[in-house]
Protein backbone atom coordinates (compact mmCIF):
# COMPACT_ATOMS: atom_id res chain seq x y z
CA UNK A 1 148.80 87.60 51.74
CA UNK A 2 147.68 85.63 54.54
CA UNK A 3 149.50 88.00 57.39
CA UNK A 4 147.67 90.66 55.46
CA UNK A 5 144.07 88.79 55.47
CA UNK A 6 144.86 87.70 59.06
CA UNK A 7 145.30 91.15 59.52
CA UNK A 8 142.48 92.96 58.15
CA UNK A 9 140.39 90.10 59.76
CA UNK A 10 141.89 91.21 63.41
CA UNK A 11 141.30 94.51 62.95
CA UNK A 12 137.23 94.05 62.19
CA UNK A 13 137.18 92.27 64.97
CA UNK A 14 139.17 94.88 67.55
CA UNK A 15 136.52 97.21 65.69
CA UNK A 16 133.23 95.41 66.21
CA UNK A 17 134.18 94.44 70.14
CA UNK A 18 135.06 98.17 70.60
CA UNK A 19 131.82 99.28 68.72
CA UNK A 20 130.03 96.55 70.55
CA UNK A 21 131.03 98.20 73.87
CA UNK A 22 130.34 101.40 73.10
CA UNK A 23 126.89 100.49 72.22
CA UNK A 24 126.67 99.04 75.50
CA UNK A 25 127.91 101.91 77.29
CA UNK A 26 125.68 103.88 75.61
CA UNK A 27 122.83 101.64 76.25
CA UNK A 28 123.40 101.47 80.17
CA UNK A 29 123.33 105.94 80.03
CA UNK A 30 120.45 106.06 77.80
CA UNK A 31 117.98 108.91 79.16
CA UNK A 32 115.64 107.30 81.12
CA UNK A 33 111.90 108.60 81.65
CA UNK A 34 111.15 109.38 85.62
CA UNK A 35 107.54 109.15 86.54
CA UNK A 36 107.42 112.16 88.19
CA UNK A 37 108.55 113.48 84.29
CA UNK A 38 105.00 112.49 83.62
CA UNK A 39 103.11 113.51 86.75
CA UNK A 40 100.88 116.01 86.55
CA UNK A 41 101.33 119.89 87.40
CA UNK A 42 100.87 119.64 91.64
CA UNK A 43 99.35 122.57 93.41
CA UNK A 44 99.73 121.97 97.12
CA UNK A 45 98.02 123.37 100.15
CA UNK A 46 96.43 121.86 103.75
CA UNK A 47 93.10 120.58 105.18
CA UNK A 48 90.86 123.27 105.24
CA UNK A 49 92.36 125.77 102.37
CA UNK A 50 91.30 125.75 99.26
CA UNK A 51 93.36 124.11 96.39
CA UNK A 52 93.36 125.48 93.25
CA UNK A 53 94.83 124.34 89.59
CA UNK A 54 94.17 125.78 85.92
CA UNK A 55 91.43 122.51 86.15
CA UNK A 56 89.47 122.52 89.66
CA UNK A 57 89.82 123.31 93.18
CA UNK A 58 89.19 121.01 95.95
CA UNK A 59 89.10 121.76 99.66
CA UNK A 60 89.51 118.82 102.48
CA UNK A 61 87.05 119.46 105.24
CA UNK A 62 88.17 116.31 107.55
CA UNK A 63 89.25 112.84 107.93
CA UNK A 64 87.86 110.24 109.60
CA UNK A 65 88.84 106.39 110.21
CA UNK A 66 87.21 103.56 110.66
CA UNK A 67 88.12 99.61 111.67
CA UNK A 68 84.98 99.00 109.24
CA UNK A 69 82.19 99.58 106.95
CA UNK A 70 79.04 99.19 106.90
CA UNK A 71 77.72 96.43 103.73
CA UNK A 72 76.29 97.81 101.10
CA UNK A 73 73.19 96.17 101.72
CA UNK A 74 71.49 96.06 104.60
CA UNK A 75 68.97 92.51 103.95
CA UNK A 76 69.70 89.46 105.69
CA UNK A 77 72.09 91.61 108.09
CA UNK A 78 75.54 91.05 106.98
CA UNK A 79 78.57 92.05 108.59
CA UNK A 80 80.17 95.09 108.99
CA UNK A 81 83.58 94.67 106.42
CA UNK A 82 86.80 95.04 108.09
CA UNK A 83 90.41 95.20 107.76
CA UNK A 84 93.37 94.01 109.28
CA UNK A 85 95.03 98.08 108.97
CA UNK A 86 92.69 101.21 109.07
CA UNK A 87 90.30 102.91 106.69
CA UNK A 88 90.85 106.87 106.49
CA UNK A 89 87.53 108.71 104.95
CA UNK A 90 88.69 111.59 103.16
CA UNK A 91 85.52 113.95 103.00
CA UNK A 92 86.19 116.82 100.47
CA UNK A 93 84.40 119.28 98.14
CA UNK A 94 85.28 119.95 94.55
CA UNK A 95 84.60 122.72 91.67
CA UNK A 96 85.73 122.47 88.03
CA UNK A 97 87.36 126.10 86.95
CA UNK A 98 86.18 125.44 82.99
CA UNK A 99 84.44 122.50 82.43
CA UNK A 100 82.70 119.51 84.11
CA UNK A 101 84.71 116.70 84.74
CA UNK A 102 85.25 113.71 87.02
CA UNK A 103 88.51 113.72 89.75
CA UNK A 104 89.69 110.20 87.96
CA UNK A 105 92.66 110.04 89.89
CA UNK A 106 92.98 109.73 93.87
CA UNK A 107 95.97 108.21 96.49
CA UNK A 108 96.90 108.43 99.22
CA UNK A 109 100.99 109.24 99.53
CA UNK A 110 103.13 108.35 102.39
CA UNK A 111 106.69 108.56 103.77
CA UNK A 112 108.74 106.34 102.46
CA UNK A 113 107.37 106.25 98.95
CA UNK A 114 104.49 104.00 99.01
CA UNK A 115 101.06 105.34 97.76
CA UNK A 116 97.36 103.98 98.44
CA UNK A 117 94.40 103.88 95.73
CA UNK A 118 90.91 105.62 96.56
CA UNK A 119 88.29 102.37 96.66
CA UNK A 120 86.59 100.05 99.78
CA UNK A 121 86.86 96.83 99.81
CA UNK A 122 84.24 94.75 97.37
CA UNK A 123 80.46 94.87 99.49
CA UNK A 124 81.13 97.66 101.50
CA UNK A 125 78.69 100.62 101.25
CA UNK A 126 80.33 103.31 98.72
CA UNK A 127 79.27 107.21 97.36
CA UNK A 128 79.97 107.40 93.65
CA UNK A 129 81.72 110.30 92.51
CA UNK A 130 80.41 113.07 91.19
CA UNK A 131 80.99 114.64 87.33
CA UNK A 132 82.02 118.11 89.25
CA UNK A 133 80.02 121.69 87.94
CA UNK A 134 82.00 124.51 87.12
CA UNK A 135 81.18 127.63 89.88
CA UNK A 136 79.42 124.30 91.95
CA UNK A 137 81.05 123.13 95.14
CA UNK A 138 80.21 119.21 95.07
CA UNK A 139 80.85 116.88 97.89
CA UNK A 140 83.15 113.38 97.51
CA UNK A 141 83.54 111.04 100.04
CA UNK A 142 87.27 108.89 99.18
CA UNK A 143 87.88 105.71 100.60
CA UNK A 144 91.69 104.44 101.53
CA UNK A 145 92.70 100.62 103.36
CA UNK A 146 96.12 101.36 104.61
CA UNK A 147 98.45 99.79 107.35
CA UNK A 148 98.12 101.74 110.32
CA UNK A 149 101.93 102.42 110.50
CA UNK A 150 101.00 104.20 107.24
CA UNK A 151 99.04 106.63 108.73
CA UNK A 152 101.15 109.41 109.89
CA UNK A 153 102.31 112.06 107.34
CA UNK A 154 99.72 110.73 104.64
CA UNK A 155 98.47 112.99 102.28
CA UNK A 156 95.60 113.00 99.46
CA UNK A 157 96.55 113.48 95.93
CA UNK A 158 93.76 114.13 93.55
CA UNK A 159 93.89 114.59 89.76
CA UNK A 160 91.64 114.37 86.47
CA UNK A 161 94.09 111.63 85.32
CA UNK A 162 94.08 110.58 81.52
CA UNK A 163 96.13 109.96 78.80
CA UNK A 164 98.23 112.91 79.05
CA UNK A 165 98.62 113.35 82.57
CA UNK A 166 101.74 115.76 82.35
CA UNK A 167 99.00 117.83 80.80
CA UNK A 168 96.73 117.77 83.61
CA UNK A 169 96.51 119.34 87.08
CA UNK A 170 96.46 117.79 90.66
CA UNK A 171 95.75 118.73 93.75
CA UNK A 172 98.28 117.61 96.90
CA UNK A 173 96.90 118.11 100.35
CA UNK A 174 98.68 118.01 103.52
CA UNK A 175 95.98 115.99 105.91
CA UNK A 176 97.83 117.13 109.24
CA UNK A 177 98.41 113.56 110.13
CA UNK A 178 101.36 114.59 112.30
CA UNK A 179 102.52 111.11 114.35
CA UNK A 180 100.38 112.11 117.58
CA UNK A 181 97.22 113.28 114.99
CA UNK A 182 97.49 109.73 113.36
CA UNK A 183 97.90 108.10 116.62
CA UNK A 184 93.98 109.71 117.99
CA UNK A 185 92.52 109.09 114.52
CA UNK A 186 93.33 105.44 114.96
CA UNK A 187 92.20 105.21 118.79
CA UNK A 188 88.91 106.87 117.98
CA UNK A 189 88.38 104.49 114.30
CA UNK A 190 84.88 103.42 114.60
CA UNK A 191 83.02 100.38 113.55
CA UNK A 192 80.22 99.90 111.12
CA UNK A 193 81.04 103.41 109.65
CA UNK A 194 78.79 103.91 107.06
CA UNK A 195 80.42 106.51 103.94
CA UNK A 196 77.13 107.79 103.11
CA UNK A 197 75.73 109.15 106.36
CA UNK A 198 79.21 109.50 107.67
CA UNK A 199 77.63 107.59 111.01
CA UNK A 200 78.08 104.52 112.25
C-alpha cells in the first residue's frame, strides 16, 4: 500500500513539474504585441509633395535650424533659449479630407531607431496648432531639440493620434536630410530664431 501511495504520489509530481514546464514554455512563446501592430496606417512621400491619407494631407515646404529661440516674451529682454544639440523647424501646411481635426501626433524619426517629440523648450516663443479645415490649407510651424548627430536621415511623422491609433492615418515625410544636407542646415542654424516670423 505504501509502494502504491508512494507511487501515485511520484507520479503527480512528474505530472505537475512537466505541466509546470510546459506552462513556462508556453509563457516565454506567448504572442507578443509589436508597436508597429498598433501604429497607424503610414502614407509616405518627400518635402515638397503632397501627402495624403483617408484623414488629411500635409505638405512640408522647408526646414530650418536654429542654435536658439527667441523667449516668448520680449519685457525685461531675456535671453535667447538654447541647446546643447540643434533645433530643426519643420514648416508645413495641412488640410483635413472629412472633418476638422487637430495633427495630435508629431516626431521626428531617425536611423537607428530613436524618435524626437514636436515641442520647444519651456519660455521659448511657440505657434499653437491649428484645428485643420477640410478643403483649407493651414500652416503649422513644429518644433524638434535633437543631437546634431541626429540630424541626417530624419524624417517628420505626423498623425491625428488617439485612442485607436491603428485606426488612424499618418503622414511620413522624407525631409532630404541626406549627411551633406544635414551637415549645411547645421552650419547655417541661426540664433534668436523666432517660430512665428520665421526671422531671427
Amino acid at each position: 500500500m505504501n509502494g502504491r501511495k508512494m507511487l501515485v504520489q511520484g507520479g503527480a509530481g512528474l505530472g505537475g513539474t512537466v505541466l509546470l514546464a510546459g506552462a513556462m514554455w508556453l509563457h516565454s512563446l506567448r504572442p507578443e504585441v509589436a508597436a508597429e501592430e498598433l501604429d497607424p496606417i503610414r502614407s509616405g512621400g518627400r518635402i515638397g509633395q503632397e501627402v495624403t491619407n483617408h484623414e488629411f494631407s500635409v505638405r512640408v515646404d522647408r526646414v530650418e535650424a536654429a542654435r536658439s529661440l527667441a523667449p516668448s516674451l520680449s519685457l525685461g529682454n531675456p535671453p535667447p533659449i538654447g541647446t546643447d544639440g540643434v533645433y530643426l523647424v519643420v514648416r508645413l501646411r495641412a488640410m483635413s479630407r472629412r472633418e476638422p481635426l487637430k495633427l495630435a501626433s508629431a516626431k521626428l524619426e531617425t536611423p537607428g531607431g530613436l524618435s524626437f517629440r514636436a515641442g520647444p523648450r519651456t519660455g521659448a516663443a511657440e505657434v499653437l496648432q491649428p484645428e485643420i479645415q477640410p478643403m483649407i490649407w493651414a500652416p503649422m510651424v513644429l518644433v524638434f531639440e535633437l543631437p546634431e548627430e541626429r540630424v541626417a536621415g530624419a524624417h517628420l511623422v505626423v498623425g491625428t493620434g488617439g485612442l485607436l491609433p491603428q485606426l488612424s492615418g499618418a503622414a511620413d515625410v522624407d525631409l532630404g536630410l541626406t549627411k551633406g544636407r544635414a551637415a549645411e542646415l547645421i552650419r547655417g542654424a541661426t540664433d534668436g530664431y523666432d517660430v512665428r516670423t520665421g526671422r531671427r
